[in-house]
PDB file of N, CA and C in Angstrom:
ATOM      1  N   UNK A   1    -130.589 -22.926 -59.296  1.00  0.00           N
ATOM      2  CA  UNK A   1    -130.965 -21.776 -60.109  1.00  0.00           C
ATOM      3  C   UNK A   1    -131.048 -22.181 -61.582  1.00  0.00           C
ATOM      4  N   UNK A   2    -130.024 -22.697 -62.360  1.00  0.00           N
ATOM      5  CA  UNK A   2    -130.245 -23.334 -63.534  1.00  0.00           C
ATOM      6  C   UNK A   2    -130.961 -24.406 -63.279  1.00  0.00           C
ATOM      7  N   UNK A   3    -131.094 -25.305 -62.562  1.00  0.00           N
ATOM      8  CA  UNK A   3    -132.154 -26.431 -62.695  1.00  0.00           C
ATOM      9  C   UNK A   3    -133.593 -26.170 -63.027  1.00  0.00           C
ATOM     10  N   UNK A   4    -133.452 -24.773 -62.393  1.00  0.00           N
ATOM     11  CA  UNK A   4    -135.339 -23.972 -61.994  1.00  0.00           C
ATOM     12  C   UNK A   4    -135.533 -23.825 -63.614  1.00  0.00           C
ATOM     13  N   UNK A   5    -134.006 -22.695 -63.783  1.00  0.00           N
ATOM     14  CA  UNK A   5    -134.605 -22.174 -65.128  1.00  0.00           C
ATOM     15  C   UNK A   5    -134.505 -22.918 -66.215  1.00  0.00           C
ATOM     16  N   UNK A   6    -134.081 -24.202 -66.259  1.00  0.00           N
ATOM     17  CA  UNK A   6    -134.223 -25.199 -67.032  1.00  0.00           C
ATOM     18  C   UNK A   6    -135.545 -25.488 -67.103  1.00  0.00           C
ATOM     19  N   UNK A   7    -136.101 -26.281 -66.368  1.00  0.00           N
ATOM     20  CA  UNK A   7    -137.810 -26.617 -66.011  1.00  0.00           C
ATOM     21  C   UNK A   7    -138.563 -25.848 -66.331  1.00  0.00           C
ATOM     22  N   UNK A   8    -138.147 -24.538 -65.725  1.00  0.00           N
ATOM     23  CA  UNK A   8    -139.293 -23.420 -66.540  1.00  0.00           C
ATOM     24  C   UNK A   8    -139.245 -23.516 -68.149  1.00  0.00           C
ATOM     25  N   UNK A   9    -138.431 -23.397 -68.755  1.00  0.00           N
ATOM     26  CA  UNK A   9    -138.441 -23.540 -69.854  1.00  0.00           C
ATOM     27  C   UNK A   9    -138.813 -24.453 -70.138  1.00  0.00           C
ATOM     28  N   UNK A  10    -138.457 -25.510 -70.169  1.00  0.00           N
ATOM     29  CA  UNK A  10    -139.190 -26.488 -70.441  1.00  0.00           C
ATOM     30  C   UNK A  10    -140.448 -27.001 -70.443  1.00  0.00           C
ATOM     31  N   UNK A  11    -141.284 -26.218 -69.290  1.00  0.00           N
ATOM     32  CA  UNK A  11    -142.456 -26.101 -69.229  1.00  0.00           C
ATOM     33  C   UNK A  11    -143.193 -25.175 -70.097  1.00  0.00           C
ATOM     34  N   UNK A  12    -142.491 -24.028 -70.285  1.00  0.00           N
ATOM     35  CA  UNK A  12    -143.179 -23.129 -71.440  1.00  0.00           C
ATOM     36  C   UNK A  12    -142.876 -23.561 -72.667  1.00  0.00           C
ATOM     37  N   UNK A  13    -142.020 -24.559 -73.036  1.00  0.00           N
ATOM     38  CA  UNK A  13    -141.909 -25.115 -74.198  1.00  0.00           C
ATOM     39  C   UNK A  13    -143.392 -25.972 -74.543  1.00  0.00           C
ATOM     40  N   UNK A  14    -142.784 -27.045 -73.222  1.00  0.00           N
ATOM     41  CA  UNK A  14    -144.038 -28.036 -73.523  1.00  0.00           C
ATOM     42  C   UNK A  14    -145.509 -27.887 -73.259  1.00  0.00           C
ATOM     43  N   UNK A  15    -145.797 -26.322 -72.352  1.00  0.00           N
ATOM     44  CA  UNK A  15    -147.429 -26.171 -72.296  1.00  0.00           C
ATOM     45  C   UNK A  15    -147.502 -25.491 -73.925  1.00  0.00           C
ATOM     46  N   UNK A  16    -146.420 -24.320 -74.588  1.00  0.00           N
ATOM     47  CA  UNK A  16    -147.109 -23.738 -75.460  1.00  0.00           C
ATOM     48  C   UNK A  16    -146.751 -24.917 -76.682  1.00  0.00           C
ATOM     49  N   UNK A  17    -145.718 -25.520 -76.833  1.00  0.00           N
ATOM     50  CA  UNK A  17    -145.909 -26.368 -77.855  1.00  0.00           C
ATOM     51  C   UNK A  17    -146.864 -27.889 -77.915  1.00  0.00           C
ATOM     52  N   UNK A  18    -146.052 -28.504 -77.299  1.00  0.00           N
ATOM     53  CA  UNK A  18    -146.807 -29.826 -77.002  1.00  0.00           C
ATOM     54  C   UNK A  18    -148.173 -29.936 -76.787  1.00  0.00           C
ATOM     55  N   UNK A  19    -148.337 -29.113 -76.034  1.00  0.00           N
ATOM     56  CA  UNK A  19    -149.792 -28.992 -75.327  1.00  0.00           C
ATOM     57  C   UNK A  19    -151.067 -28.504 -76.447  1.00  0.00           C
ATOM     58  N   UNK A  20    -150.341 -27.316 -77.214  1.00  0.00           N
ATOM     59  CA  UNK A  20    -151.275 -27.022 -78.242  1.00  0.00           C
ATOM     60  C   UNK A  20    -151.563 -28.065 -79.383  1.00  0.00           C
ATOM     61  N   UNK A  21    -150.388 -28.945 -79.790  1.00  0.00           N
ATOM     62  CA  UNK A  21    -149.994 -30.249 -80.709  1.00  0.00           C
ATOM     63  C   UNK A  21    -150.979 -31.698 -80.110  1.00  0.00           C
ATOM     64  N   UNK A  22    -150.762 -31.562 -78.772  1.00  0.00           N
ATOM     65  CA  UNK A  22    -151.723 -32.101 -78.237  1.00  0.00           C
ATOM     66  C   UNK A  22    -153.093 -32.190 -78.607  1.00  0.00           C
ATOM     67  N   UNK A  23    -153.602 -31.220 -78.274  1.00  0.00           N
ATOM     68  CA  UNK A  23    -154.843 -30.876 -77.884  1.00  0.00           C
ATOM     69  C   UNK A  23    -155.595 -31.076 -79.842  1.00  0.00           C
ATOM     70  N   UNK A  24    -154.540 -29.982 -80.846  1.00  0.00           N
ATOM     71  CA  UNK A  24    -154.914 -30.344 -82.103  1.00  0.00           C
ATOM     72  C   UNK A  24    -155.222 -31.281 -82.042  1.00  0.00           C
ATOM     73  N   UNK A  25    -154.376 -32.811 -82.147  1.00  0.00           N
ATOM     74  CA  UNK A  25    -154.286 -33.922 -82.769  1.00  0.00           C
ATOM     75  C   UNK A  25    -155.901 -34.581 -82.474  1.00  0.00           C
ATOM     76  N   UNK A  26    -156.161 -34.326 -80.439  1.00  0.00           N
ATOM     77  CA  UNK A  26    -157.105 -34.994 -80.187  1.00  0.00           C
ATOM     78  C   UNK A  26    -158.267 -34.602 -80.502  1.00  0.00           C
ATOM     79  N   UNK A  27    -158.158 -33.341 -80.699  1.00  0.00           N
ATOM     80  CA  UNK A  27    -159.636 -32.613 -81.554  1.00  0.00           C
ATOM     81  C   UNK A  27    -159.821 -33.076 -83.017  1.00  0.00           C
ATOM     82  N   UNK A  28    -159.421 -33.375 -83.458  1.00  0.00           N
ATOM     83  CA  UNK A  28    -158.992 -33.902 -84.680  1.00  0.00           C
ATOM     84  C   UNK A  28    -159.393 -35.358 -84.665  1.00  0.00           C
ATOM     85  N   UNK A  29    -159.041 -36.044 -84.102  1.00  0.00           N
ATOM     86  CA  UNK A  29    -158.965 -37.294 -83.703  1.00  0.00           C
ATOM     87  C   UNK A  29    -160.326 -37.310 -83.161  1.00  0.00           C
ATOM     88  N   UNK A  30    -160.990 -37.160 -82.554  1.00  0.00           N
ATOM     89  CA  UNK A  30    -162.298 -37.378 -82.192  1.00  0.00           C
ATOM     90  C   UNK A  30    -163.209 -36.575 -83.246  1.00  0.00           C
ATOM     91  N   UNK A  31    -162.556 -35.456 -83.752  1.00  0.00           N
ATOM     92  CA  UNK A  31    -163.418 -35.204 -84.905  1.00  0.00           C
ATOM     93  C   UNK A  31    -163.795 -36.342 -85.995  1.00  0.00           C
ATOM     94  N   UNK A  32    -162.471 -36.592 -86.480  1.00  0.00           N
ATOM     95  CA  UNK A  32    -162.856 -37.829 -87.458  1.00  0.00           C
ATOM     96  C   UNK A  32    -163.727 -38.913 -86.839  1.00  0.00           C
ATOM     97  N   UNK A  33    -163.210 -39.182 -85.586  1.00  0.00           N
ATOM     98  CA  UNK A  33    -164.463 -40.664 -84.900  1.00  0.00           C
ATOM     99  C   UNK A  33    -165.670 -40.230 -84.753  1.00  0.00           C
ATOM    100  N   UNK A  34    -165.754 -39.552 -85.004  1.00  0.00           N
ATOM    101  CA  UNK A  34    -167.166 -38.974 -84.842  1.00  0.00           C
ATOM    102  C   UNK A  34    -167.823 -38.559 -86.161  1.00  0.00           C
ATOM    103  N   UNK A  35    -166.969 -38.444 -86.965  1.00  0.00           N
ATOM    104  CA  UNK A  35    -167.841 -38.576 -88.676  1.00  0.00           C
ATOM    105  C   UNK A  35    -167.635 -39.962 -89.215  1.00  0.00           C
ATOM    106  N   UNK A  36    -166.690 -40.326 -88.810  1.00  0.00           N
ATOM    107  CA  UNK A  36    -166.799 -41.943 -89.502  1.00  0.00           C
ATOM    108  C   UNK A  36    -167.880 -42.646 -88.323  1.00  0.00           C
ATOM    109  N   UNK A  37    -168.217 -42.523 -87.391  1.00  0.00           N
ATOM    110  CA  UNK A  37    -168.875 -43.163 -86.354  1.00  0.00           C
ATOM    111  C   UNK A  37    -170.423 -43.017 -87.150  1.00  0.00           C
ATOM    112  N   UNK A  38    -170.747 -41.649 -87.324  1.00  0.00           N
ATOM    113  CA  UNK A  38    -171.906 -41.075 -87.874  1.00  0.00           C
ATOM    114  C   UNK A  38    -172.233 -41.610 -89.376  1.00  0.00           C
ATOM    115  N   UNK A  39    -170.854 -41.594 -90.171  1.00  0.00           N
ATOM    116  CA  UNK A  39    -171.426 -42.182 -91.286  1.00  0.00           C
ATOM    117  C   UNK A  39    -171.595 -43.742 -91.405  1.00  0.00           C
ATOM    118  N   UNK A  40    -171.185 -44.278 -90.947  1.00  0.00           N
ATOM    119  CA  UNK A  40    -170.982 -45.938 -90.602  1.00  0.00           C
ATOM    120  C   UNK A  40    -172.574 -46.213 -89.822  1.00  0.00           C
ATOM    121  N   UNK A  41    -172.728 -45.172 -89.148  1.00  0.00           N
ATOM    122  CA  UNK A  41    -173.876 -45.399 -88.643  1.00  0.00           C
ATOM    123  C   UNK A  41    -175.088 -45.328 -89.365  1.00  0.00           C
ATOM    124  N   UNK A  42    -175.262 -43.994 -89.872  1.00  0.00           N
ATOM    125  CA  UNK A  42    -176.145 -43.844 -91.352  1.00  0.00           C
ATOM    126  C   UNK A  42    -176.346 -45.172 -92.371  1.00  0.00           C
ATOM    127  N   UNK A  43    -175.234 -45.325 -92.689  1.00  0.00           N
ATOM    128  CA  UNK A  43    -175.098 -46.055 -93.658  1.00  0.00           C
ATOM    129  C   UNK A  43    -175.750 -47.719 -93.230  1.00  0.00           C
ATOM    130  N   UNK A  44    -175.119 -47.959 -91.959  1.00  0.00           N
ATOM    131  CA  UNK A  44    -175.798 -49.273 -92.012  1.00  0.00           C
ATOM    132  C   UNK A  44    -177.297 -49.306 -91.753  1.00  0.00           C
ATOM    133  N   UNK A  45    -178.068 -47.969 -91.235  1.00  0.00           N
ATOM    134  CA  UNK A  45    -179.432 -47.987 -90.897  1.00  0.00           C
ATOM    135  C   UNK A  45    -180.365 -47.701 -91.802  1.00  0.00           C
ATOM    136  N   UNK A  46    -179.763 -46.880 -93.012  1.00  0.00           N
ATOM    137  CA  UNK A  46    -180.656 -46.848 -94.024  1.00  0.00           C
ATOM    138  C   UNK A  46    -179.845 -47.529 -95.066  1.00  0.00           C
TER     139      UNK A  46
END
């Protein structure tokens, strides 16, 4: 019974925290690779 409700929690910790921290970072993270990708690209073609 505490083991369960341990896990649960823990799971609503880590889907609403982690998961959202997550997901930021990698949106983020591919945002930037994708403007430095674009400008690096620009730049060396013209």
């Amino acid at each position: 019974m505490s083991r369960e409700q341990a896990a649960l929690r823990i799971r609503h910790v880590a889907g609403s925290n982690c998961a959202r921290d997550a997901l930021k970072t990698a949106s983020c993270g591919l945002w930037r690779q994708k403007r430095r990708a674009e400008s690096s690209g620009n730049g060396s073609r013209s």
